[in-house]
C-alpha atoms as a PDB file:
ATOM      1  CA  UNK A   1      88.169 141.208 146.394  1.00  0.00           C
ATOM      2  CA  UNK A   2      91.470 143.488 146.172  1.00  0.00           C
ATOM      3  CA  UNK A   3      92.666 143.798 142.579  1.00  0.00           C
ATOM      4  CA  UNK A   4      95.809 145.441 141.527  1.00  0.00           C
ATOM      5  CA  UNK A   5      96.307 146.697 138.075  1.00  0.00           C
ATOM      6  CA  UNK A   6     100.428 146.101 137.217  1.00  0.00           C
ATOM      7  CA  UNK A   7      99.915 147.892 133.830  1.00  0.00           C
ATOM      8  CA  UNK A   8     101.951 150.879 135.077  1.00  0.00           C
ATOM      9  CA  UNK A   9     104.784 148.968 136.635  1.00  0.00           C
ATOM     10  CA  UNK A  10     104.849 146.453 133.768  1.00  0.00           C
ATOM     11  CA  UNK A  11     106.429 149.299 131.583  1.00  0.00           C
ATOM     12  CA  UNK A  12     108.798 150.359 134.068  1.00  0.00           C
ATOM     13  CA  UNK A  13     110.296 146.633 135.063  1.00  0.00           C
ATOM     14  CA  UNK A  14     108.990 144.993 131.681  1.00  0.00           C
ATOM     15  CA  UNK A  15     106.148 142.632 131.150  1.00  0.00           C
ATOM     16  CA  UNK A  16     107.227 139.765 134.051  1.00  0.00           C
ATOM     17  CA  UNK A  17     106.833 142.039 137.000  1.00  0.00           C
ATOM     18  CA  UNK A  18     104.109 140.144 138.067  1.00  0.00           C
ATOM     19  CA  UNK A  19     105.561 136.713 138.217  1.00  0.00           C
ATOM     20  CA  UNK A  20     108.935 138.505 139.711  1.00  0.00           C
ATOM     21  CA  UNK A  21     106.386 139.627 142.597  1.00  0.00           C
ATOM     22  CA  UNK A  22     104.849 136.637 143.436  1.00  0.00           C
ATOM     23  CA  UNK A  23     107.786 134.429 142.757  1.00  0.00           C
ATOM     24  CA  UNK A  24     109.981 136.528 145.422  1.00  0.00           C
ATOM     25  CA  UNK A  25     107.026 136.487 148.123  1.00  0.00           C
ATOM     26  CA  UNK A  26     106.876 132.521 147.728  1.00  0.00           C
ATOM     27  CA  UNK A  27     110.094 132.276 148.065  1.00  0.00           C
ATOM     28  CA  UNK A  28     110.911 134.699 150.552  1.00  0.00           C
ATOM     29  CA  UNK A  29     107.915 132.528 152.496  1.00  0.00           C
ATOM     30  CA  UNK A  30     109.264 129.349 152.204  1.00  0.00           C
ATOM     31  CA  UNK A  31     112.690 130.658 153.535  1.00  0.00           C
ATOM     32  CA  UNK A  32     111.115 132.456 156.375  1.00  0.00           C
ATOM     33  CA  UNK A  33     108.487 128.925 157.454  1.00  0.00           C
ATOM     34  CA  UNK A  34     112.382 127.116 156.896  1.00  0.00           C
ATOM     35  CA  UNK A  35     113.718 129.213 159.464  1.00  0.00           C
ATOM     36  CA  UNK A  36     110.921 129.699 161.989  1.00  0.00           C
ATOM     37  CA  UNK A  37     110.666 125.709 162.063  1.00  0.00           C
ATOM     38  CA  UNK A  38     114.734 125.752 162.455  1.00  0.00           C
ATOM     39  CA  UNK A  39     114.491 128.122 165.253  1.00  0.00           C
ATOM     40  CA  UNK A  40     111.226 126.567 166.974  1.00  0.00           C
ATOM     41  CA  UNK A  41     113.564 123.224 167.408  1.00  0.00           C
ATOM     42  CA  UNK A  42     115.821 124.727 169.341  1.00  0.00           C
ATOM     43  CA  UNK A  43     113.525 127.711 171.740  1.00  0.00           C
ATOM     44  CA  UNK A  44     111.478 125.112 173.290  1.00  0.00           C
ATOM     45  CA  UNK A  45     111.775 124.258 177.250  1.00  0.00           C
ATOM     46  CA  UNK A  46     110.259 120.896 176.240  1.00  0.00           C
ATOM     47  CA  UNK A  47     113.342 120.030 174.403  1.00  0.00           C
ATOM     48  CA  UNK A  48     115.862 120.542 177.050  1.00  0.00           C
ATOM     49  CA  UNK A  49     116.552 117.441 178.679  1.00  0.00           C
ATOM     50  CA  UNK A  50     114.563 115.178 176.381  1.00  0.00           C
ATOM     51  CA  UNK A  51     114.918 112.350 173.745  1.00  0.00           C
ATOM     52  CA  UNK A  52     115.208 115.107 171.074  1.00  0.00           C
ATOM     53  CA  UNK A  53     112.392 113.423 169.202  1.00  0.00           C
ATOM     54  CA  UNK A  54     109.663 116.428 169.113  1.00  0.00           C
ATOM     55  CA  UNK A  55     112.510 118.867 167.848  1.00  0.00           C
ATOM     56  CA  UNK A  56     113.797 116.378 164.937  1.00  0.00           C
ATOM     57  CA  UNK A  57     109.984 115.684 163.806  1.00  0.00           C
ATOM     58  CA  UNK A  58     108.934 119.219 162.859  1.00  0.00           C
ATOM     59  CA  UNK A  59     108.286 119.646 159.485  1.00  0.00           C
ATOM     60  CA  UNK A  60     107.021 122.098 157.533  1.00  0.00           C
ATOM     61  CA  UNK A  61     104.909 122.483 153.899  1.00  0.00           C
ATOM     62  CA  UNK A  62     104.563 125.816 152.024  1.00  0.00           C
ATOM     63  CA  UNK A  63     102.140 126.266 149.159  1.00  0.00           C
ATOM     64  CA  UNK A  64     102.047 129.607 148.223  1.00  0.00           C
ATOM     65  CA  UNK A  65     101.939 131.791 150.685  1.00  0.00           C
ATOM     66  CA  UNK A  66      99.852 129.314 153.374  1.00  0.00           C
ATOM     67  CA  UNK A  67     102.432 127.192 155.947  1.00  0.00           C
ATOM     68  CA  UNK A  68     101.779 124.329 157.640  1.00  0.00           C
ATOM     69  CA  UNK A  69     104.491 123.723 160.467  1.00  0.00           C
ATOM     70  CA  UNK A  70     103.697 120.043 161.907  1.00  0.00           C
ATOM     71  CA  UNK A  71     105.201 117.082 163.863  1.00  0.00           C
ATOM     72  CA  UNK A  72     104.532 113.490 163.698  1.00  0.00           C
ATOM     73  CA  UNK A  73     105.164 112.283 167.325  1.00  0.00           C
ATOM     74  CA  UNK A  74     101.896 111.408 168.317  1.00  0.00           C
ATOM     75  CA  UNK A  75     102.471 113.586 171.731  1.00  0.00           C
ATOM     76  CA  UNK A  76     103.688 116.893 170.250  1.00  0.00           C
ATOM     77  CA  UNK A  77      99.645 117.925 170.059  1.00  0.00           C
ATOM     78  CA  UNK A  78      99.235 117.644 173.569  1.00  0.00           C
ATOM     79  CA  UNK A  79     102.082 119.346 174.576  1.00  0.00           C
ATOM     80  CA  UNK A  80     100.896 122.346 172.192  1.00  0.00           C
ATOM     81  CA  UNK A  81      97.198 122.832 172.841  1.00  0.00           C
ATOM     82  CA  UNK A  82      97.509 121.608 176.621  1.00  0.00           C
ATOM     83  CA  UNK A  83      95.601 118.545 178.060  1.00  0.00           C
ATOM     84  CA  UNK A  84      92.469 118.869 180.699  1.00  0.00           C
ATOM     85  CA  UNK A  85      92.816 117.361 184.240  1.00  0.00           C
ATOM     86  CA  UNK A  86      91.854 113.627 183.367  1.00  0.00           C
ATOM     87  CA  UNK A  87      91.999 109.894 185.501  1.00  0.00           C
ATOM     88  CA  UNK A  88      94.480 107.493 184.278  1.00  0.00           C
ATOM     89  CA  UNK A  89      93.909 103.930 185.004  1.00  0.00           C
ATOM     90  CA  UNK A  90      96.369 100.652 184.099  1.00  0.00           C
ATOM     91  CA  UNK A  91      95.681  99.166 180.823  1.00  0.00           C
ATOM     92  CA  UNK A  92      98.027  96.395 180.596  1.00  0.00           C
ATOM     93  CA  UNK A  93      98.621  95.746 184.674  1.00  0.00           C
ATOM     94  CA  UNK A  94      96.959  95.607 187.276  1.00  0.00           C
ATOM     95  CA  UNK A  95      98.347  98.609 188.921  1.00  0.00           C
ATOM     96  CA  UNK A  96     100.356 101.703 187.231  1.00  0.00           C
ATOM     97  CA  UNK A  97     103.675 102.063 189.284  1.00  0.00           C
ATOM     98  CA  UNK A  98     106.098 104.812 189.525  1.00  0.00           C
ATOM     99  CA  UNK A  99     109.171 106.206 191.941  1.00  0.00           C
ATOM    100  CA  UNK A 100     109.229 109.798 193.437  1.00  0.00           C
ATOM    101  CA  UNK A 101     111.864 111.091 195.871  1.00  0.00           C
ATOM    102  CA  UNK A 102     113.185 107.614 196.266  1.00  0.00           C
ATOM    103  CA  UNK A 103     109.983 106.125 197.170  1.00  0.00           C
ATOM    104  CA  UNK A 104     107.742 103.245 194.986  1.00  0.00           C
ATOM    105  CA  UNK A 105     104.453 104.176 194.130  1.00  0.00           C
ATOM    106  CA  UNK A 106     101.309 101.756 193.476  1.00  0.00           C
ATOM    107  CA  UNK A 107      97.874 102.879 192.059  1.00  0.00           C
ATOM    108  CA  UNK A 108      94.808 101.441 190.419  1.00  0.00           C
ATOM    109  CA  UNK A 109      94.267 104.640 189.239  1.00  0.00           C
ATOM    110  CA  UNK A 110      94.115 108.384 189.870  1.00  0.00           C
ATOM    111  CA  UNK A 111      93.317 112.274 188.555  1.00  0.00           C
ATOM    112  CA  UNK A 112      96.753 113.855 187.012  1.00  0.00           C
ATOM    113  CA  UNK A 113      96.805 117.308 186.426  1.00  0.00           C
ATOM    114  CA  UNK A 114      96.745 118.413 182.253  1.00  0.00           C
ATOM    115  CA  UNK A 115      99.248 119.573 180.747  1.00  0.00           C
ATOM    116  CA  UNK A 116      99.758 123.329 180.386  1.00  0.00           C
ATOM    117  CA  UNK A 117      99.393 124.736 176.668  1.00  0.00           C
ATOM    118  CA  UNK A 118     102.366 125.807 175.498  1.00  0.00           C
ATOM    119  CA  UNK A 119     102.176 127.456 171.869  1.00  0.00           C
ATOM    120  CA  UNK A 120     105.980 127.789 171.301  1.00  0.00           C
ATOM    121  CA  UNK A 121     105.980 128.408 167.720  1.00  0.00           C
ATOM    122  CA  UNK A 122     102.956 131.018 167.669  1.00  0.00           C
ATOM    123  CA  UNK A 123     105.154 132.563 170.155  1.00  0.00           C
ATOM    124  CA  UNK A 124     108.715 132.358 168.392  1.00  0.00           C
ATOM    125  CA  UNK A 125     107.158 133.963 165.629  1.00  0.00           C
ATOM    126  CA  UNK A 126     105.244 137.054 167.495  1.00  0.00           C
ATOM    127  CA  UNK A 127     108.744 137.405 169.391  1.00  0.00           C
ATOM    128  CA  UNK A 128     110.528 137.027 165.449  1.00  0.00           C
ATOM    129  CA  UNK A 129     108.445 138.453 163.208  1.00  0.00           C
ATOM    130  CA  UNK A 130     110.342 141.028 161.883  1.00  0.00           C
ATOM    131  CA  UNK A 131     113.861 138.920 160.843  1.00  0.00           C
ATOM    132  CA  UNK A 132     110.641 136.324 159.094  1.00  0.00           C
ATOM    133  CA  UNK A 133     109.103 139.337 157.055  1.00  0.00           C
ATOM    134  CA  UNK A 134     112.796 139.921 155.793  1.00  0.00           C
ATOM    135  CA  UNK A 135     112.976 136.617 154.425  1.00  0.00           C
ATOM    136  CA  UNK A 136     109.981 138.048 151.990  1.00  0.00           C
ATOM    137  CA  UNK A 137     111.318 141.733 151.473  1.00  0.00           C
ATOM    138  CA  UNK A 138     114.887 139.953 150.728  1.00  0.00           C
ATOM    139  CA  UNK A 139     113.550 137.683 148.354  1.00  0.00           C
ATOM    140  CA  UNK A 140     111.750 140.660 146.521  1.00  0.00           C
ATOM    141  CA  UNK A 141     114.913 142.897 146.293  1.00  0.00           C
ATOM    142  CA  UNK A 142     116.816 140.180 144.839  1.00  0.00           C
ATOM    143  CA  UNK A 143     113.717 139.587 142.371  1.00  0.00           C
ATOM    144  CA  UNK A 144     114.228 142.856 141.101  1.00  0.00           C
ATOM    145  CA  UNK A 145     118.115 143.364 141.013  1.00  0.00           C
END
């Protein structure tokens, strides 16, 4: 366990330092999660062209310093972690039908090919990290103005 001992600092910035500290990471965090899930609605491929509801779903919760960026639409899990080839069969008909290139379709069913992960936020925040720590060393400074 890492330990810090304020004592020294305490003097210099009086006896709230530590609060100060912690108070300017959380909310330095919770700005930074706010704009990674901002920017993660709109640097998606999957969003162009769409209903738009993936994008308007993403929520986030901070407690702390430990984010949870999440969606509610019950596909946006698949589209993240990818899907395995699998068979899809009619559940409600007695065939599944569908039009490509002009041309009507019939099956009982058939193999589809998954879907391909696609870990956009991960990703906007390896390509971002740097404008999401300054949310946190911002926060700080102004702690300590």
């Amino acid at each position: 366990m890492l330990k810090f001992d304020f004592r020294p600092l305490n003097t210099y910035f009086g006896r709230k330092f530590k609060k100060k500290l912690n108070y300017g990471i959380e909310l330095g965090f919770e700005n930074a999660v706010e704009w990674l899930t901002d920017y993660s609605r709109t640097k998606h491929p999957t969003f162009k062209n769409r209903s738009g509801n993936l994008a308007k779903s993403l929520k986030y919760r901070v407690r702390k310093t430990d984010a949870v960026i999440s969606s509610d639409v019950f596909y946006s899990e698949y589209l993240y972690y990818g899907t395995r080839d699998h068979f899809i069969a009619p559940v409600n008909a007695s065939a599944l039908s569908w039009t490509q290139g002009g041309q009507r379709f019939y099956s009982k069913g058939h193999m589809v090919s998954g879907i391909k992960k696609s870990v956009w936020i991960r990703r906007n925040y390896e390509e971002k990290h740097k404008r999401f720590n300054h949310f946190v060393e911002y926060s700080v400074r102004k702690e300590f103005e």
